[in-house]
N, C-alpha and C. Protein backbone atom coordinates (compact mmCIF):
# COMPACT_ATOMS: atom_id res chain seq x y z
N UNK A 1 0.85 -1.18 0.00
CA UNK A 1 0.00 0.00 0.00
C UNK A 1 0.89 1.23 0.00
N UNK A 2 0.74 1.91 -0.92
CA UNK A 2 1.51 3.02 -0.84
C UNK A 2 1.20 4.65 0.02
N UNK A 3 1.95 5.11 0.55
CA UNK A 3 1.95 5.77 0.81
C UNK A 3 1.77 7.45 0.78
N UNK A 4 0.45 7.66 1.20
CA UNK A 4 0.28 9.63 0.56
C UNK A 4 1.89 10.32 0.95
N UNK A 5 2.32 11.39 -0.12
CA UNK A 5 3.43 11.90 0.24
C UNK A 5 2.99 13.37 -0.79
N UNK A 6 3.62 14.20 -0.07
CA UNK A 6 3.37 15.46 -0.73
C UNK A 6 4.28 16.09 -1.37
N UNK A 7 5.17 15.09 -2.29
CA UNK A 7 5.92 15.46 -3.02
C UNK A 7 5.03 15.31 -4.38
N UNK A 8 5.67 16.86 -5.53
CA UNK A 8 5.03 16.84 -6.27
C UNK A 8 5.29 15.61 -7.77
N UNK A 9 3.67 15.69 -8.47
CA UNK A 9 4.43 13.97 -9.26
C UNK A 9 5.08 14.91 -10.43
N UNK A 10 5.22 16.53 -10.10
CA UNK A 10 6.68 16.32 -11.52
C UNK A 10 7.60 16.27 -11.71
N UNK A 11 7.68 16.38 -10.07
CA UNK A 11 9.33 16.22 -9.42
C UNK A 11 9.63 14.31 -9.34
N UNK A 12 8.54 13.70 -9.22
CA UNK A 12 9.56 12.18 -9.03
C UNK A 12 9.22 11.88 -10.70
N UNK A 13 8.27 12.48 -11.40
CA UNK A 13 8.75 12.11 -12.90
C UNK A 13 9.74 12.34 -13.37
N UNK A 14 10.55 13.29 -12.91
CA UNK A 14 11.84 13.94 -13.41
C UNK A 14 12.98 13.39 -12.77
N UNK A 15 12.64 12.77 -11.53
CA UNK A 15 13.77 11.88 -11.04
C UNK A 15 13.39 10.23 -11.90
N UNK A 16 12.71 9.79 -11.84
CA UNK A 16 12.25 8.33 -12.86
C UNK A 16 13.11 8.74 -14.37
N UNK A 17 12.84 10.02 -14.53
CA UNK A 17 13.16 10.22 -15.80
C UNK A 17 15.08 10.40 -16.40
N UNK A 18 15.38 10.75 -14.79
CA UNK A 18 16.78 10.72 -14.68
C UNK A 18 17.57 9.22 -14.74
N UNK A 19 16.63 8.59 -14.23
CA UNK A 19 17.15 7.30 -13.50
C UNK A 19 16.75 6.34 -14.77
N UNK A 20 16.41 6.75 -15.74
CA UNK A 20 16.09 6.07 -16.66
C UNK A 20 17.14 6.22 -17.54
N UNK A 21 17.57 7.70 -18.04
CA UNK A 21 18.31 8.06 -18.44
C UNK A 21 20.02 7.57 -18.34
N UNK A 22 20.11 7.64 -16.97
CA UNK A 22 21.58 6.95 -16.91
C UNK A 22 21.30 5.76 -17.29
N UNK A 23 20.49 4.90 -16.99
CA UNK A 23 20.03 3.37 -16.85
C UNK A 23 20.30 2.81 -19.12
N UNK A 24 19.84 4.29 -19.51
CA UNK A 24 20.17 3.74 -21.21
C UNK A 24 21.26 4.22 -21.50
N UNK A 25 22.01 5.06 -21.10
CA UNK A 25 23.60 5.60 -20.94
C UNK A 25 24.41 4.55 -21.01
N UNK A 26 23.87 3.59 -19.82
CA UNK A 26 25.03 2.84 -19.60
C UNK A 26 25.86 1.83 -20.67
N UNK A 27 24.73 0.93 -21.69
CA UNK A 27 25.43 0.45 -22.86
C UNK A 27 26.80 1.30 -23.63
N UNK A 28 26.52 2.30 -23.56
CA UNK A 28 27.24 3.34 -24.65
C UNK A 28 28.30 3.56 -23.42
N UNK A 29 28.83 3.87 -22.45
CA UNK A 29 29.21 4.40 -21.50
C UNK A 29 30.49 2.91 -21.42
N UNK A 30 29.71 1.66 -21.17
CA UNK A 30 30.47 0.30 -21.64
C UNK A 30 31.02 0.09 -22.22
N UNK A 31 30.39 0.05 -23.61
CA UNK A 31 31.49 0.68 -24.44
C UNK A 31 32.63 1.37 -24.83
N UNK A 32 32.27 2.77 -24.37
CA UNK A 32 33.19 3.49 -24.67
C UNK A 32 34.63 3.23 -23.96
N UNK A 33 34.10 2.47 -22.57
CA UNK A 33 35.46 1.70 -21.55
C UNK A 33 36.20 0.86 -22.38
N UNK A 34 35.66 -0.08 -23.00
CA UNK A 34 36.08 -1.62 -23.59
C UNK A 34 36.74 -0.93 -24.80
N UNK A 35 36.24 0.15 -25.59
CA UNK A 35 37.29 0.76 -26.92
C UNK A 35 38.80 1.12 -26.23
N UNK A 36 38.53 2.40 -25.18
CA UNK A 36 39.23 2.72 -24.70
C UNK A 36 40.65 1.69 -24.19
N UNK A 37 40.30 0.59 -23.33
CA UNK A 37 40.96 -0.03 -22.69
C UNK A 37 41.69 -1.12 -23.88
N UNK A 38 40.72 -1.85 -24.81
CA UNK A 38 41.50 -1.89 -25.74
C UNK A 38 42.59 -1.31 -26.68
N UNK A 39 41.90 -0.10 -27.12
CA UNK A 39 43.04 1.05 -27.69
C UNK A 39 44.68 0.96 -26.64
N UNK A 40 44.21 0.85 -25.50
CA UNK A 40 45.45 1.07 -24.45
C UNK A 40 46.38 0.25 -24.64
N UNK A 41 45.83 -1.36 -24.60
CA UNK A 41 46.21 -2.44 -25.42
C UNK A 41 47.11 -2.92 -26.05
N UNK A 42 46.40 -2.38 -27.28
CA UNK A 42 46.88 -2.32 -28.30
C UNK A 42 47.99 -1.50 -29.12
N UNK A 43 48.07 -0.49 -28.05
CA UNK A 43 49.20 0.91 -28.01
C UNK A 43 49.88 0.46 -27.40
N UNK A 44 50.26 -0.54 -26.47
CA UNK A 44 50.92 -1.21 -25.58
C UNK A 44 51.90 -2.13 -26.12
N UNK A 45 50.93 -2.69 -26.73
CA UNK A 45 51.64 -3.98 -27.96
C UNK A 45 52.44 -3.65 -28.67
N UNK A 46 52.00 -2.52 -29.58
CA UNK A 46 53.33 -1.64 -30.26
C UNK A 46 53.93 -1.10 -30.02
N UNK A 47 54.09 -0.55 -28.72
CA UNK A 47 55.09 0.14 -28.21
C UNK A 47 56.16 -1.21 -27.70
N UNK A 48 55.82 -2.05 -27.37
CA UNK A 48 56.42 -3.62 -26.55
C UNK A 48 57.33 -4.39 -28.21
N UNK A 49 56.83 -4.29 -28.90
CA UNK A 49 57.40 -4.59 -30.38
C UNK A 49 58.15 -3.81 -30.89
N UNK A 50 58.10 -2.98 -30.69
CA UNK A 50 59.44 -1.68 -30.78
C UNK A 50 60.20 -1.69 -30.48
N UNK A 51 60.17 -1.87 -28.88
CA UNK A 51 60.92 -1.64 -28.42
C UNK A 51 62.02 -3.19 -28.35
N UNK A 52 61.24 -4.06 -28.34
CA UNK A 52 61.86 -5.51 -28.49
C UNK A 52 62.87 -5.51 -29.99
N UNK A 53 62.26 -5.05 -30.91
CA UNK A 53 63.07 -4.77 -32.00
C UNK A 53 64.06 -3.78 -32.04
N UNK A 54 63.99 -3.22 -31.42
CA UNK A 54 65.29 -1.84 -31.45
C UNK A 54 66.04 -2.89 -30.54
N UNK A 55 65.76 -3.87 -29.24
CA UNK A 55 66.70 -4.33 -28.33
C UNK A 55 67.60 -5.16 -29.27
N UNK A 56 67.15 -6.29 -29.78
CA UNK A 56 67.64 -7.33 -30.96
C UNK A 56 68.37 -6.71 -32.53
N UNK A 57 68.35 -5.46 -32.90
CA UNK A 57 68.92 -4.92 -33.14
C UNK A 57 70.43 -4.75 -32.68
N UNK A 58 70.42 -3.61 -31.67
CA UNK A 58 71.31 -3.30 -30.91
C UNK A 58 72.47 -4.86 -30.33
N UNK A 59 71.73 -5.98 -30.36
CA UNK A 59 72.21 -7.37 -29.99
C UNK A 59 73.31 -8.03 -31.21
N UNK A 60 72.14 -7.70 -32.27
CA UNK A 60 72.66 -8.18 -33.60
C UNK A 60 73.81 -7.47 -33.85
N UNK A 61 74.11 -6.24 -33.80
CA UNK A 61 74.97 -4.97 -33.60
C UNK A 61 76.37 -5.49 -33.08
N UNK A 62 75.91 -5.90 -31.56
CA UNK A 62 76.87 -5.87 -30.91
C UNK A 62 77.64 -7.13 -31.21
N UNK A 63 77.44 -8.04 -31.29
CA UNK A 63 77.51 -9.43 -31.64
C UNK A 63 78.42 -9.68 -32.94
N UNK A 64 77.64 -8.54 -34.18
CA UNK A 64 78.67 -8.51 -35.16
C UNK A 64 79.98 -7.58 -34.90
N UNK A 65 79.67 -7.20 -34.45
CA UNK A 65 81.17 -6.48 -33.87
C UNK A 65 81.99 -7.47 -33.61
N UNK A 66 81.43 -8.30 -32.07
CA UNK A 66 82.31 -9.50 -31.84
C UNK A 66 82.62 -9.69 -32.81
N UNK A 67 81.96 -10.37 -33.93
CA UNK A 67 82.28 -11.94 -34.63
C UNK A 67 83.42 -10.92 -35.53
N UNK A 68 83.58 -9.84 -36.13
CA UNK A 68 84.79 -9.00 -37.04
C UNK A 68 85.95 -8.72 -35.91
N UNK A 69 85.89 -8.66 -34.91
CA UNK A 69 87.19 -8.15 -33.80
C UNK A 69 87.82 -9.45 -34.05
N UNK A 70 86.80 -10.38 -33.55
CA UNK A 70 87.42 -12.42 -33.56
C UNK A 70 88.14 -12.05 -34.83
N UNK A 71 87.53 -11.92 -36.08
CA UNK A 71 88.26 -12.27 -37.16
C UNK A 71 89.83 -11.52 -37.59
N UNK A 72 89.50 -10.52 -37.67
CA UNK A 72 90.83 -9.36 -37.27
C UNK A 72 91.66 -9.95 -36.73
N UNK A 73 91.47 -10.38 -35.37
CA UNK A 73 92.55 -10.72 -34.29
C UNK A 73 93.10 -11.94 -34.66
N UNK A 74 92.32 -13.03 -35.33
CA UNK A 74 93.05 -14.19 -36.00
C UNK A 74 94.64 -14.29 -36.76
N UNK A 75 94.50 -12.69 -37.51
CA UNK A 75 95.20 -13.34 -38.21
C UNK A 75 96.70 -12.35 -37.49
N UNK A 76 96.85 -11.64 -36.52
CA UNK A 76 97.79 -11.60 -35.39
C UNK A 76 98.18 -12.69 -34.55
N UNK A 77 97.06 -13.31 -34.25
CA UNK A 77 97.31 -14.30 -33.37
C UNK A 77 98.06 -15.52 -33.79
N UNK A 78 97.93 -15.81 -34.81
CA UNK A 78 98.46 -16.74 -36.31
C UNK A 78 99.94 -16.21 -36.46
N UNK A 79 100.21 -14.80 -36.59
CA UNK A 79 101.61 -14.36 -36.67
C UNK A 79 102.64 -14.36 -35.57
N UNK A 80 101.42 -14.04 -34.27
CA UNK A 80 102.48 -14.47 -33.60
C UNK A 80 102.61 -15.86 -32.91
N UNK A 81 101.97 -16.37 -32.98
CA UNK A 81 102.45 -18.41 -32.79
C UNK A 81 103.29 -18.48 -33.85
N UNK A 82 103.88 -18.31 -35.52
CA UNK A 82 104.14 -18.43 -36.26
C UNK A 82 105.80 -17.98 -35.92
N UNK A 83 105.59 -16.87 -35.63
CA UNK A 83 106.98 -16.12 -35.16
C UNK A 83 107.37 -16.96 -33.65
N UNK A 84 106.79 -17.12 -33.03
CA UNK A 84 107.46 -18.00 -31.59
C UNK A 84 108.23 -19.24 -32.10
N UNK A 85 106.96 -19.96 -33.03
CA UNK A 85 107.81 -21.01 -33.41
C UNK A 85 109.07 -20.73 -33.90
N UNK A 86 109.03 -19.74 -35.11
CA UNK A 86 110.78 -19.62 -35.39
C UNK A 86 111.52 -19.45 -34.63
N UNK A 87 110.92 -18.23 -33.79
CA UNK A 87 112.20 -17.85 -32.97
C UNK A 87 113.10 -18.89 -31.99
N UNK A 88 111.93 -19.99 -31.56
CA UNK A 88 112.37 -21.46 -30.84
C UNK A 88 113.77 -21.97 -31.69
N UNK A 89 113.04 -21.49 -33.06
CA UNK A 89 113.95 -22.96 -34.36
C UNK A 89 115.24 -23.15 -34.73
């Protein structure tokens, strides 16, 4: 049984009408989270692939350096075992 109240009915139509309002908001409002948070994502991902590729780079880089110093130095290292031996002989 409801209750007499002397509030006026265009004031709780306008609150019903509020409460309705957010209540169809909210799909779109959901949305707009789940784009968002994806976008974040997905900006994430490429920034993480970037940056993984600039690292392996810089690896590949360094690495060939090694492997040309190794080679360089071979053929010193060759001269001088070469020269010890004589100098033994």
């Amino acid at each position: 049984m409801a209750f007499p109240t002397s509030v006026n009915n265009m004031i709780t139509d306008s609150v019903t009408q509020t409460n309705v309002k957010v209540l169809g908001d909210a799909p779109a409002v959901a949305m707009g989270n789940l784009y968002q948070a994806t976008n974040q994502a997905l900006g994430n991902s490429a920034h993480n692939a970037t940056t993984a590729q600039q690292q392996t780079n810089v690896t590949a880089q360094a690495s060939t350096t090694m492997g040309v110093a190794t080679l360089y130095s071979l053929a010193t290292a060759s001269t001088g075992v070469a020269t010890a031996e004589i100098a033994k002989g």
